[in-house]
C-alpha atoms as a PDB file:
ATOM      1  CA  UNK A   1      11.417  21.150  -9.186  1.00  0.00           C
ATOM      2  CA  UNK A   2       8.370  19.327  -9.788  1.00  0.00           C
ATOM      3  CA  UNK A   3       7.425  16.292  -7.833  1.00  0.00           C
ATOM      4  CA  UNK A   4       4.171  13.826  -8.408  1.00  0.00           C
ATOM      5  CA  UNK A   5       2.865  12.484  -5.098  1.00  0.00           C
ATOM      6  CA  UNK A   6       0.681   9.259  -5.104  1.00  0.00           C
ATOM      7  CA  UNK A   7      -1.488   9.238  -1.910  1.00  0.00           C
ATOM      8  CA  UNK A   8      -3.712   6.535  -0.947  1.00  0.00           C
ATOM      9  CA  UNK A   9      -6.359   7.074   2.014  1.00  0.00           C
ATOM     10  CA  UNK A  10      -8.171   4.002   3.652  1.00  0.00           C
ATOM     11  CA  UNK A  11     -10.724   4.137   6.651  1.00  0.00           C
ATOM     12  CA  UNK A  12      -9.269   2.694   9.893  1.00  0.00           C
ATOM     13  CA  UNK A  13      -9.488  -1.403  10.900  1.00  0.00           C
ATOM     14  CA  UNK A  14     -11.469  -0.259  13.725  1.00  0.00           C
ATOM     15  CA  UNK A  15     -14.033   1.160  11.625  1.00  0.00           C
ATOM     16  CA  UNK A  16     -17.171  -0.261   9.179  1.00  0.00           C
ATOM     17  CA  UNK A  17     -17.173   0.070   5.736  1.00  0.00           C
ATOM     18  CA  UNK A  18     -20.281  -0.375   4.232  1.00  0.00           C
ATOM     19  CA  UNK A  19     -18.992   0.104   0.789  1.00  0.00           C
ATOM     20  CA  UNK A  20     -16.520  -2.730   1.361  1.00  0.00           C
ATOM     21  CA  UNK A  21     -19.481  -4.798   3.072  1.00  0.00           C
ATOM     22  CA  UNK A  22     -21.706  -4.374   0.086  1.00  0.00           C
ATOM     23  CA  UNK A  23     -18.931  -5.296  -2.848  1.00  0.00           C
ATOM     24  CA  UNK A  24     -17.498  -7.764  -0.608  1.00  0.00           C
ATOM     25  CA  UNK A  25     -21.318  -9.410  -0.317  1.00  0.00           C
ATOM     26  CA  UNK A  26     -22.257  -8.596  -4.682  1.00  0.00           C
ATOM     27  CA  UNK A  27     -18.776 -11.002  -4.698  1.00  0.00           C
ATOM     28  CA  UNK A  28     -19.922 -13.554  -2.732  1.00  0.00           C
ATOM     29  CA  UNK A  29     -23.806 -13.463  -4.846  1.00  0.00           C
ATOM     30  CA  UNK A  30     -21.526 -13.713  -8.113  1.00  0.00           C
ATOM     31  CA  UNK A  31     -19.758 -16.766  -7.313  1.00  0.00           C
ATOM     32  CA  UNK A  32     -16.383 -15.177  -6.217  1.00  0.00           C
ATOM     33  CA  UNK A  33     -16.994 -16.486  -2.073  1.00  0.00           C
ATOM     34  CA  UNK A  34     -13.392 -16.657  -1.582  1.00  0.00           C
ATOM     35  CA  UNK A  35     -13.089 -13.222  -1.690  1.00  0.00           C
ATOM     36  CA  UNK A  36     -13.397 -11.738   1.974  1.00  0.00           C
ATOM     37  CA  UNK A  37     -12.687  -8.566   3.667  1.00  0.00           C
ATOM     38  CA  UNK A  38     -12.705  -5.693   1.095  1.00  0.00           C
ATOM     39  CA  UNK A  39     -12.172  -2.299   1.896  1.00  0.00           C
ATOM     40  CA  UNK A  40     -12.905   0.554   0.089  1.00  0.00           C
ATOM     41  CA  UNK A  41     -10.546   3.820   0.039  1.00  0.00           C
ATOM     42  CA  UNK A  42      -9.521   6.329  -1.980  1.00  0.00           C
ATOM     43  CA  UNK A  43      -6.341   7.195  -4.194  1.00  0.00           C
ATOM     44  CA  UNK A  44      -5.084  10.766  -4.596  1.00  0.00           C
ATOM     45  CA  UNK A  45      -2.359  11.972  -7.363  1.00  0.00           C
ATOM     46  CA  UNK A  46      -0.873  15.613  -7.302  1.00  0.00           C
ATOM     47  CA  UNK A  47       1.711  17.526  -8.374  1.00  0.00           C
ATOM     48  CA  UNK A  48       3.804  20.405  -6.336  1.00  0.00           C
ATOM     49  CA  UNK A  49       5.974  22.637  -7.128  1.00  0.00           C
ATOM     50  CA  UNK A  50       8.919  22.473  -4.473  1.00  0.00           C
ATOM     51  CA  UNK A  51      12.908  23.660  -4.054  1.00  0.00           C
ATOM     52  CA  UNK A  52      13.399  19.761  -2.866  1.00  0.00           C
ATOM     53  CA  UNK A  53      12.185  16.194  -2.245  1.00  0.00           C
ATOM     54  CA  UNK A  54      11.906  17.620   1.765  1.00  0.00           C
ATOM     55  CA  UNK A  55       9.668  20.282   0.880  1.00  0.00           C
ATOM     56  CA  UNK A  56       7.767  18.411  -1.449  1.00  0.00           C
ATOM     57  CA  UNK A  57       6.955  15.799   1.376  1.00  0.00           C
ATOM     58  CA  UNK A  58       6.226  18.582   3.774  1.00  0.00           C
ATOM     59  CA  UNK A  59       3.716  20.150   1.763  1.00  0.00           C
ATOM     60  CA  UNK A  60       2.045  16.642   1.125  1.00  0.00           C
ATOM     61  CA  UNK A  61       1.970  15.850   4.448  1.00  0.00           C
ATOM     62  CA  UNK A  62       0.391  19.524   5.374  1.00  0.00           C
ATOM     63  CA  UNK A  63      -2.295  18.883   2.177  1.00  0.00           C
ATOM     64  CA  UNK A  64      -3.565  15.236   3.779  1.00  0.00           C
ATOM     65  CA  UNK A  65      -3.705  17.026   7.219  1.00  0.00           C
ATOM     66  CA  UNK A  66      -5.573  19.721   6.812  1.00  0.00           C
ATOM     67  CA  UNK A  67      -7.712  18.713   3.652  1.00  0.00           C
ATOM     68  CA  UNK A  68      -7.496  15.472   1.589  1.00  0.00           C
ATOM     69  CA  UNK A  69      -7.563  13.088   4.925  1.00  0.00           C
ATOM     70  CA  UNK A  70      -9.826  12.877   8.033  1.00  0.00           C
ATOM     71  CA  UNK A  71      -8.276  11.801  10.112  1.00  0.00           C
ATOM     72  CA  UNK A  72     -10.489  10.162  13.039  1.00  0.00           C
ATOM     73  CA  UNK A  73     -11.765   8.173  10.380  1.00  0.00           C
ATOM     74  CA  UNK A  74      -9.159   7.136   7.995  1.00  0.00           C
ATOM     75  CA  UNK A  75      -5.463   6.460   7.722  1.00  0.00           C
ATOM     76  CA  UNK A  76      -2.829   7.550   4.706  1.00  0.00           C
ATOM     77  CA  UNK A  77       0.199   7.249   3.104  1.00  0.00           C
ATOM     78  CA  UNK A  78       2.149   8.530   0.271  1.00  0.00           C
ATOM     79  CA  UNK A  79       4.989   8.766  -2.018  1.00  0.00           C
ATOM     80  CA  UNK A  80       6.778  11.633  -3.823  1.00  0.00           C
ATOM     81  CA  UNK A  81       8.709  11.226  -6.893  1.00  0.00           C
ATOM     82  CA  UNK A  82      10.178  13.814  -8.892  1.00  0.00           C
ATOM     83  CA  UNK A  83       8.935  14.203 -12.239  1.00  0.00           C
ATOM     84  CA  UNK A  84      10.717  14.562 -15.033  1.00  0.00           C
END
């Protein structure tokens, strides 16, 4: 089966993001002030070949861990849908 995952990666409250800081500051300069507290992440979209939904979300979760996430800096989560 085949099975499109839809990750999205953000860095941790705890840490600074200057690329939030800066867009969240160009807002403020271009008249948008009640805008506050952006953060910028990332958004991942994959496809995997698996025997079920299980194994599809295994192999996911392996993928973020040991490549598409780091993890002292930023926090993830996904969804897998089968695709059709």
């Amino acid at each position: 089966m085949k099975f499109k995952a839809e990750i999205d990666v953000m860095p941790h409250d705890a840490l600074l993001d200057p690329q939030g800081k800066a867009v969240t500051n160009t807002l403020k300069t271009i008249g948008l002030s009640t805008i506050d507290g952006v953060r910028i992440g990332k958004h991942i979209r994959l496809f995997v070949e698996a025997s079920s939904e299980q194994e599809a979300l295994d192999l996911v979760e392996e993928a973020c861990k040991k490549m598409l996430v780091n993890q002292i800096m930023e926090a993830y989560h996904f969804n897998v849908s089968v695709v059709n």
